[in-house]
PDB file of N, CA and C in Angstrom:
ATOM      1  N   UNK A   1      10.626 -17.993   4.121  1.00  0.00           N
ATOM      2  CA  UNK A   1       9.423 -18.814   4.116  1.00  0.00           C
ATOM      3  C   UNK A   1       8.205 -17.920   4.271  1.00  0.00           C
ATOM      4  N   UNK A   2       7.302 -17.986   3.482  1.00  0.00           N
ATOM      5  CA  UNK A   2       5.800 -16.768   3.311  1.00  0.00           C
ATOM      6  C   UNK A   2       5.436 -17.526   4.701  1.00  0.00           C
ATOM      7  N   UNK A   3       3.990 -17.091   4.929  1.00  0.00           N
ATOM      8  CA  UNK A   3       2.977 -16.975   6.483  1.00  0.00           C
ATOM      9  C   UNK A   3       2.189 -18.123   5.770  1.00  0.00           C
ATOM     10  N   UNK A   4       1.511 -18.699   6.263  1.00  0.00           N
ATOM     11  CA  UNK A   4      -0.161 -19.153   6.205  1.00  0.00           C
ATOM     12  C   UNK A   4      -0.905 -18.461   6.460  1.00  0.00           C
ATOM     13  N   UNK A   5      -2.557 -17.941   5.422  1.00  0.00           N
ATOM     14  CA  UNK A   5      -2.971 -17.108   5.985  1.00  0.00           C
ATOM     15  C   UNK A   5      -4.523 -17.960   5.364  1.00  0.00           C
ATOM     16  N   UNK A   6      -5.506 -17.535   6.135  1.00  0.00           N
ATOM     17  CA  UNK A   6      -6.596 -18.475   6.911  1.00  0.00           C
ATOM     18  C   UNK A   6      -7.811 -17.542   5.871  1.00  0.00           C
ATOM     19  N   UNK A   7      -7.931 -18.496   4.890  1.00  0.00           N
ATOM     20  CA  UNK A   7      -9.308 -17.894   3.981  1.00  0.00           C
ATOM     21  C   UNK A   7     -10.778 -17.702   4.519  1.00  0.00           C
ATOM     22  N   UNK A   8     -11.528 -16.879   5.125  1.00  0.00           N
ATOM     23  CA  UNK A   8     -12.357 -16.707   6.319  1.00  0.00           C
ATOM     24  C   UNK A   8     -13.822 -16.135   5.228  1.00  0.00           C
ATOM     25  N   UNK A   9     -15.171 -16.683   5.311  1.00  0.00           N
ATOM     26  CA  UNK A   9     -16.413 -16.285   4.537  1.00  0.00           C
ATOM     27  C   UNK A   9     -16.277 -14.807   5.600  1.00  0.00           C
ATOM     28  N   UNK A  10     -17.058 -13.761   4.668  1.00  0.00           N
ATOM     29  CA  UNK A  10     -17.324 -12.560   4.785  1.00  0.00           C
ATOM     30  C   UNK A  10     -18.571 -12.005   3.682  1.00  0.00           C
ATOM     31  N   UNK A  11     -19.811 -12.208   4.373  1.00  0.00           N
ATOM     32  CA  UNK A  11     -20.663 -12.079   3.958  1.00  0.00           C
ATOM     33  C   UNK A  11     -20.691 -13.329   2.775  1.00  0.00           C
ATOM     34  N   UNK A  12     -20.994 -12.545   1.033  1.00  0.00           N
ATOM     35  CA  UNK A  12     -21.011 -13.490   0.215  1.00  0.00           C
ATOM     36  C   UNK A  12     -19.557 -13.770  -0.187  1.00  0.00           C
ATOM     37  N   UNK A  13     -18.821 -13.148   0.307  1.00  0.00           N
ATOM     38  CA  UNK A  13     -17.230 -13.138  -0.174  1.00  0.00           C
ATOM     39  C   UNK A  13     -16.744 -13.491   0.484  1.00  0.00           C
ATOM     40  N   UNK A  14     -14.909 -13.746   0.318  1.00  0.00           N
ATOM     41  CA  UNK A  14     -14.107 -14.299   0.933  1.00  0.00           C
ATOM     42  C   UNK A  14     -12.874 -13.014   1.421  1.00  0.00           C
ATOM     43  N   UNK A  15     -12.481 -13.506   2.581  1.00  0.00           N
ATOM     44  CA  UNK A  15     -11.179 -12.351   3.359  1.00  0.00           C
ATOM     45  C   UNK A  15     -10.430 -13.511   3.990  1.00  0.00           C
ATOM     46  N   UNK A  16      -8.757 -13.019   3.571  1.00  0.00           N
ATOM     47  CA  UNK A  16      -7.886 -13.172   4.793  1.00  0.00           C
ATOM     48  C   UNK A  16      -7.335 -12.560   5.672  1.00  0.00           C
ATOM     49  N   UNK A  17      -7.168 -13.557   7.031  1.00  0.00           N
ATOM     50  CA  UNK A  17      -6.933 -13.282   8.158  1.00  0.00           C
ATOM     51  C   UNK A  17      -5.808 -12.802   8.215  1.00  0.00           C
ATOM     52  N   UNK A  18      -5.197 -11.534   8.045  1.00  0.00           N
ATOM     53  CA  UNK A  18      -3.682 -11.192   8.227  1.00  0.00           C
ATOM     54  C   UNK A  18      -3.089 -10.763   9.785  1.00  0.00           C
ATOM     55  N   UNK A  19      -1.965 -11.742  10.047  1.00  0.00           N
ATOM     56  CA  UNK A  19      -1.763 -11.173  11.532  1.00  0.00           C
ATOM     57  C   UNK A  19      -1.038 -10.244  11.702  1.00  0.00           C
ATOM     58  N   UNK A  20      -1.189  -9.586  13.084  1.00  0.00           N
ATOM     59  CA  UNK A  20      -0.429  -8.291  13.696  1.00  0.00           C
ATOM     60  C   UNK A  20       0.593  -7.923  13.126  1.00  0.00           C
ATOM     61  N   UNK A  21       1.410  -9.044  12.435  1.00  0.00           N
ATOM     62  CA  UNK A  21       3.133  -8.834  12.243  1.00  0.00           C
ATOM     63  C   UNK A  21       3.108  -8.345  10.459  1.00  0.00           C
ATOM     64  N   UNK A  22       2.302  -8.711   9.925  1.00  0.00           N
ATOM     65  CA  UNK A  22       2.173  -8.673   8.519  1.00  0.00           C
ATOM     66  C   UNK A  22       1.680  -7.187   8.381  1.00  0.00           C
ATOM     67  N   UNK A  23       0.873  -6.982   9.270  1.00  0.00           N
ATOM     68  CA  UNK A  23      -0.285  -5.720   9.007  1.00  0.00           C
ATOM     69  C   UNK A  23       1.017  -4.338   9.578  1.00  0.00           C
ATOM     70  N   UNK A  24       2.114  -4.615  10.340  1.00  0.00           N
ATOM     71  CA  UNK A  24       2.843  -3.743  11.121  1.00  0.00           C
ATOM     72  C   UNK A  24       3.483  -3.673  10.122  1.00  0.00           C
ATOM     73  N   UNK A  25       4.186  -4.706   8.708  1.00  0.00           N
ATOM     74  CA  UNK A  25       5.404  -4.659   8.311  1.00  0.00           C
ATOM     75  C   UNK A  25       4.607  -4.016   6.829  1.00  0.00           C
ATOM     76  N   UNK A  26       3.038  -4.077   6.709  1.00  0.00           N
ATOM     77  CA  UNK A  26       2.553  -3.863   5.724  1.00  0.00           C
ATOM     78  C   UNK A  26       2.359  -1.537   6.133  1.00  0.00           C
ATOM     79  N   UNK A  27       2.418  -1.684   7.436  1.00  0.00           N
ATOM     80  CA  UNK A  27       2.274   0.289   7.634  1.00  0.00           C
ATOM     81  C   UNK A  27       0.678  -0.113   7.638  1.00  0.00           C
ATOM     82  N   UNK A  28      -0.178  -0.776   8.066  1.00  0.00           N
ATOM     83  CA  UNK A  28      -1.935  -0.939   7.589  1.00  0.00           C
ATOM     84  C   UNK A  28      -2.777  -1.537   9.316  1.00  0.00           C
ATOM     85  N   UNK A  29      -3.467  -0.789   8.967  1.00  0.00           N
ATOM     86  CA  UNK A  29      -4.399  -1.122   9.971  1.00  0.00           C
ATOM     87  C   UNK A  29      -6.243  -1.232   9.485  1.00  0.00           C
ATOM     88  N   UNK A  30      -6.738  -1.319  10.656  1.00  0.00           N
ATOM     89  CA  UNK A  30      -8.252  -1.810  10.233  1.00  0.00           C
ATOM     90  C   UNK A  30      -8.510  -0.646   9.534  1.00  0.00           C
ATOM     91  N   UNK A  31      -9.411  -0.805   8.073  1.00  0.00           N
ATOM     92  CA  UNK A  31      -9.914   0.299   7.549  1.00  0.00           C
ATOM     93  C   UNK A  31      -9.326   0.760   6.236  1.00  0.00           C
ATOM     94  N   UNK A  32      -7.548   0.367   6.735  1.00  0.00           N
ATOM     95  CA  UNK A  32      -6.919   0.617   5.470  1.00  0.00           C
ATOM     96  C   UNK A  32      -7.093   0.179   3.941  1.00  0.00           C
ATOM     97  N   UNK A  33      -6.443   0.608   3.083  1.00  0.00           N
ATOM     98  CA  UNK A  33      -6.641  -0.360   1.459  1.00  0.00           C
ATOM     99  C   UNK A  33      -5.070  -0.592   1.357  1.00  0.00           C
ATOM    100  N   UNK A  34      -5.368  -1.725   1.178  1.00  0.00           N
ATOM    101  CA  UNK A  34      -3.886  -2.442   0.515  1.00  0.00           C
ATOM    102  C   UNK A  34      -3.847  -2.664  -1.258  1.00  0.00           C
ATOM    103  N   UNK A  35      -3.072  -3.056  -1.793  1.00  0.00           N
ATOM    104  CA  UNK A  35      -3.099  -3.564  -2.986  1.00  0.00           C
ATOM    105  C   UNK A  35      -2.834  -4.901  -3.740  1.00  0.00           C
ATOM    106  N   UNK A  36      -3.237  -5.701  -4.469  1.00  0.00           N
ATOM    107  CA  UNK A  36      -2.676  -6.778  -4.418  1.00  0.00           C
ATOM    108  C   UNK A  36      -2.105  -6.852  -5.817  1.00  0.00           C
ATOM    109  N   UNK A  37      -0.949  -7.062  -6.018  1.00  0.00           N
ATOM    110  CA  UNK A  37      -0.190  -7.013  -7.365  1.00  0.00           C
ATOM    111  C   UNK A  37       0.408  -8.201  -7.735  1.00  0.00           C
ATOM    112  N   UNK A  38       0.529  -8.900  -9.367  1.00  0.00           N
ATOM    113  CA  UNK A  38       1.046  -9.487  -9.682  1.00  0.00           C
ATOM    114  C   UNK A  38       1.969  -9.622 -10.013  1.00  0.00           C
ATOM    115  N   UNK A  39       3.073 -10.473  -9.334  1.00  0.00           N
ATOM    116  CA  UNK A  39       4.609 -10.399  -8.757  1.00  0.00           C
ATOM    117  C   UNK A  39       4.898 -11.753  -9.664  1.00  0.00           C
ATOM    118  N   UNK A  40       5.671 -11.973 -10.614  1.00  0.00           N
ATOM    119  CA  UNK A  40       5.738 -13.290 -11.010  1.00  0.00           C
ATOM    120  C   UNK A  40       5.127 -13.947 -11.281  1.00  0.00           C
ATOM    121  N   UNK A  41       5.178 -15.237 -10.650  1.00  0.00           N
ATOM    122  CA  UNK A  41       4.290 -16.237 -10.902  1.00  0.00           C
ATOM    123  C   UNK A  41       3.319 -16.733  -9.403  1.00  0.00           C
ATOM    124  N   UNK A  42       3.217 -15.266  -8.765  1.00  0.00           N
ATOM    125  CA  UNK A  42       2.145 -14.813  -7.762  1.00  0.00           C
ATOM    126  C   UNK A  42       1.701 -13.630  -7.489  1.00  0.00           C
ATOM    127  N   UNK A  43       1.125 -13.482  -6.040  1.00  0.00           N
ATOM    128  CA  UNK A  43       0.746 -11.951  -6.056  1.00  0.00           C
ATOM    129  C   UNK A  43       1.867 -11.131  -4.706  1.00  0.00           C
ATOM    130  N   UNK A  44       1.484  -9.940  -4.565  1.00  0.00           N
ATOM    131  CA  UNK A  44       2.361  -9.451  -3.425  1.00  0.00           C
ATOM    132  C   UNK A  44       0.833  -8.278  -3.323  1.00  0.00           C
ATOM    133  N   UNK A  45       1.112  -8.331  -1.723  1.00  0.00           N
ATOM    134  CA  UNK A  45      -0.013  -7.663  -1.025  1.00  0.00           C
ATOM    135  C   UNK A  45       1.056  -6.289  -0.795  1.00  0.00           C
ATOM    136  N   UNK A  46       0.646  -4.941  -0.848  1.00  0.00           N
ATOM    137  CA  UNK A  46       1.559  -3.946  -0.899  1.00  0.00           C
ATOM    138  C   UNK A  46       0.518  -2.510  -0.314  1.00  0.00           C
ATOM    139  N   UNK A  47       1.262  -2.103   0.538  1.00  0.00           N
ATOM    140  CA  UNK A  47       0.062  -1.012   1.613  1.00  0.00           C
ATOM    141  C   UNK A  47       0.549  -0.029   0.895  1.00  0.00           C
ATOM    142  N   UNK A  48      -0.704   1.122   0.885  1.00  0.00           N
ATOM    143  CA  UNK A  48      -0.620   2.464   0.582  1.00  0.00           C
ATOM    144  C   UNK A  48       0.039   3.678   1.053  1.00  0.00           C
ATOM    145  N   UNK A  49       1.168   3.127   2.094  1.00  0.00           N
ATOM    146  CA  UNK A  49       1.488   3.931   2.891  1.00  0.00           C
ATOM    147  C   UNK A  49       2.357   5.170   1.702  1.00  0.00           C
ATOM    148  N   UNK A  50       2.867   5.138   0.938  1.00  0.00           N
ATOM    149  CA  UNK A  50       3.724   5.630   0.106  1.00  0.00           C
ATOM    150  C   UNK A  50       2.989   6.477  -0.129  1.00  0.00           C
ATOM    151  N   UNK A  51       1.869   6.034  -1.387  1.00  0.00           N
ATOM    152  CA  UNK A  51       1.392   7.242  -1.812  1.00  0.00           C
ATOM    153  C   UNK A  51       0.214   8.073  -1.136  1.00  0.00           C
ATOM    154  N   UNK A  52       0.213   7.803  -0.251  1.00  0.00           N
ATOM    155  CA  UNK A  52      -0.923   8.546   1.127  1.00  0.00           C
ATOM    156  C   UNK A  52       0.272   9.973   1.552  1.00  0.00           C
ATOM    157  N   UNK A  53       1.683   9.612   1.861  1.00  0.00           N
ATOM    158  CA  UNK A  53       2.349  10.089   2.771  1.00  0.00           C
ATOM    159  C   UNK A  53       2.944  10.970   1.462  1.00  0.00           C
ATOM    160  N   UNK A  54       2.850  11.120   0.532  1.00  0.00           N
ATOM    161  CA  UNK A  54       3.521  11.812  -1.067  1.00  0.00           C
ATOM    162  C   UNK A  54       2.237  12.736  -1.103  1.00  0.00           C
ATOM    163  N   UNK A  55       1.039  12.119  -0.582  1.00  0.00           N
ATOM    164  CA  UNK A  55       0.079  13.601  -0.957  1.00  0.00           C
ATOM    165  C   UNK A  55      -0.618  14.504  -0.168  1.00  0.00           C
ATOM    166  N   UNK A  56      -0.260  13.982   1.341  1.00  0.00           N
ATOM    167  CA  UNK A  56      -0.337  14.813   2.784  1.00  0.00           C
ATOM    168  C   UNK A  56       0.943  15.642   2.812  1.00  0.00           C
ATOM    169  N   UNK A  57       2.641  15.036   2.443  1.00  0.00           N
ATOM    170  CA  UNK A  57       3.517  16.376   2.072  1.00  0.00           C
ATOM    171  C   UNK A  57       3.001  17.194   1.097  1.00  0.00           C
ATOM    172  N   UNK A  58       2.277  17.272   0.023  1.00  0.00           N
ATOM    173  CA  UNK A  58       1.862  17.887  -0.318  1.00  0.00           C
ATOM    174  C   UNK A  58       1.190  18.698  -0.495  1.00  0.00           C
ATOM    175  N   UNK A  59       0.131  18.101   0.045  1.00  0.00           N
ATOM    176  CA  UNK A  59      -1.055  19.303   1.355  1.00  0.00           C
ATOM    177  C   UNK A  59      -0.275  20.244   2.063  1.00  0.00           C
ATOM    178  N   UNK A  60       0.857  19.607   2.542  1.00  0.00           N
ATOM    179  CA  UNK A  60       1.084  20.778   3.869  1.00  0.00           C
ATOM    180  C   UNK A  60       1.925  21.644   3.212  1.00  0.00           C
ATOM    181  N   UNK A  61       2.562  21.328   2.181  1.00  0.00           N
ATOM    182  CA  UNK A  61       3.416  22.173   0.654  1.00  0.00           C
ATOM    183  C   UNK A  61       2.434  23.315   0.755  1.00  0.00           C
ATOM    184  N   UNK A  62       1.165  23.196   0.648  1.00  0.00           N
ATOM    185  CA  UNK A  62       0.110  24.093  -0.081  1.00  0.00           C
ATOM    186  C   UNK A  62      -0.438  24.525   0.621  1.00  0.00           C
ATOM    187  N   UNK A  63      -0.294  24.135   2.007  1.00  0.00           N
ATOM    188  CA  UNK A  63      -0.949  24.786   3.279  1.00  0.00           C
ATOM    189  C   UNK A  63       0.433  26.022   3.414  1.00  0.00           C
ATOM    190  N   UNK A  64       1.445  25.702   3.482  1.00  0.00           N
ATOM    191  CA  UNK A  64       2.394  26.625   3.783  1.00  0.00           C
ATOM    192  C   UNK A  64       2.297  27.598   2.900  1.00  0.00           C
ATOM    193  N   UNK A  65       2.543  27.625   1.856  1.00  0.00           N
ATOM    194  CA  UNK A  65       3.101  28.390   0.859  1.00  0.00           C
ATOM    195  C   UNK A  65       1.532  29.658   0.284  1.00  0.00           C
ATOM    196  N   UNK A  66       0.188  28.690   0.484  1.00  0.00           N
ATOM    197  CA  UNK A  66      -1.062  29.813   0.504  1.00  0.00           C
ATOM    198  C   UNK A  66      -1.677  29.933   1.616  1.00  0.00           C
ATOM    199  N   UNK A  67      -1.026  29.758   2.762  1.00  0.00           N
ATOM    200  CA  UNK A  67      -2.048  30.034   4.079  1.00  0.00           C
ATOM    201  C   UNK A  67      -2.899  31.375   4.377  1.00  0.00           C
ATOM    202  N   UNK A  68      -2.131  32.450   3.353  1.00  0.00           N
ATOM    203  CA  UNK A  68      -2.762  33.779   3.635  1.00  0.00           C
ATOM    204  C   UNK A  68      -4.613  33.961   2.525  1.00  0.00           C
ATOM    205  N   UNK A  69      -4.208  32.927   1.680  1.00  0.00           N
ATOM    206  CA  UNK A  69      -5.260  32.618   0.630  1.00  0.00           C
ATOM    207  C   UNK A  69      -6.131  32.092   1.225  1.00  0.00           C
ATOM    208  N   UNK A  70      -5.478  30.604   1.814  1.00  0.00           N
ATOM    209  CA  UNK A  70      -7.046  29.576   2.184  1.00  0.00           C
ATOM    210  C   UNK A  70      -7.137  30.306   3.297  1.00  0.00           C
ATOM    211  N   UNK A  71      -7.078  30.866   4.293  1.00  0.00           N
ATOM    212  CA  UNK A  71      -7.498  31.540   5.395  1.00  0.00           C
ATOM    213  C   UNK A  71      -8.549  32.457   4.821  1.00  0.00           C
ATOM    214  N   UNK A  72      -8.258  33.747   3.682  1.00  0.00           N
ATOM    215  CA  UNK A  72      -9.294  34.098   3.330  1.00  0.00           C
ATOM    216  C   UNK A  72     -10.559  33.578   2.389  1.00  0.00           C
ATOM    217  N   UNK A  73     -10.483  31.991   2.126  1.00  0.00           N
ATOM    218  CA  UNK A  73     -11.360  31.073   1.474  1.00  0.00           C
ATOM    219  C   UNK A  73     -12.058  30.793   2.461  1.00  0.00           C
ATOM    220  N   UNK A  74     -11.961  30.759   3.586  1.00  0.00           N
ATOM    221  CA  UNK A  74     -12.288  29.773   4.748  1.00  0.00           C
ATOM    222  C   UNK A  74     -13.304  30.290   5.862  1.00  0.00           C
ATOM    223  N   UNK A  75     -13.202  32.219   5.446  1.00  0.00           N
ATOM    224  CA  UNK A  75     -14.762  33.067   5.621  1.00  0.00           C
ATOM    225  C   UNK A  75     -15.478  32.860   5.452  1.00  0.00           C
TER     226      UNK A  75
END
């Protein structure tokens, strides 16, 4: 069974109210961007946690492997 979720004015626009349990199972907190995708014959709200966490391993890929480089960039 989906949630009820509470269509709230925000400024000239509209936001919903997502609770604690949605936002925990979504990986999202205040600030975050979610996505909203069309799933059928609705939508599915889907957090960025994936591809955030695919390009911080990757950072640290590139932190490891040139640290002797960006250290001397960083003079």
């Amino acid at each position: 069974m989906g949630k009820l979720l509470k269509i709230v004015k925000i400024g000239d626009e509209a936001g919903v109210v997502l609770p604690p349990e949605v936002l925990d199972h979504l990986h999202a907190e205040l600030g975050d961007t979610l996505r909203l995708e069309e799933a059928g014959s609705g939508y599915a709200l889907v957090g960025q946690e994936g591809e955030a966490d695919e390009v911080m391993a990757l950072a640290r890929q590139i932190m490891r492997e040139d640290a002797d480089i960006l250290r001397v960039l960083a003079q």
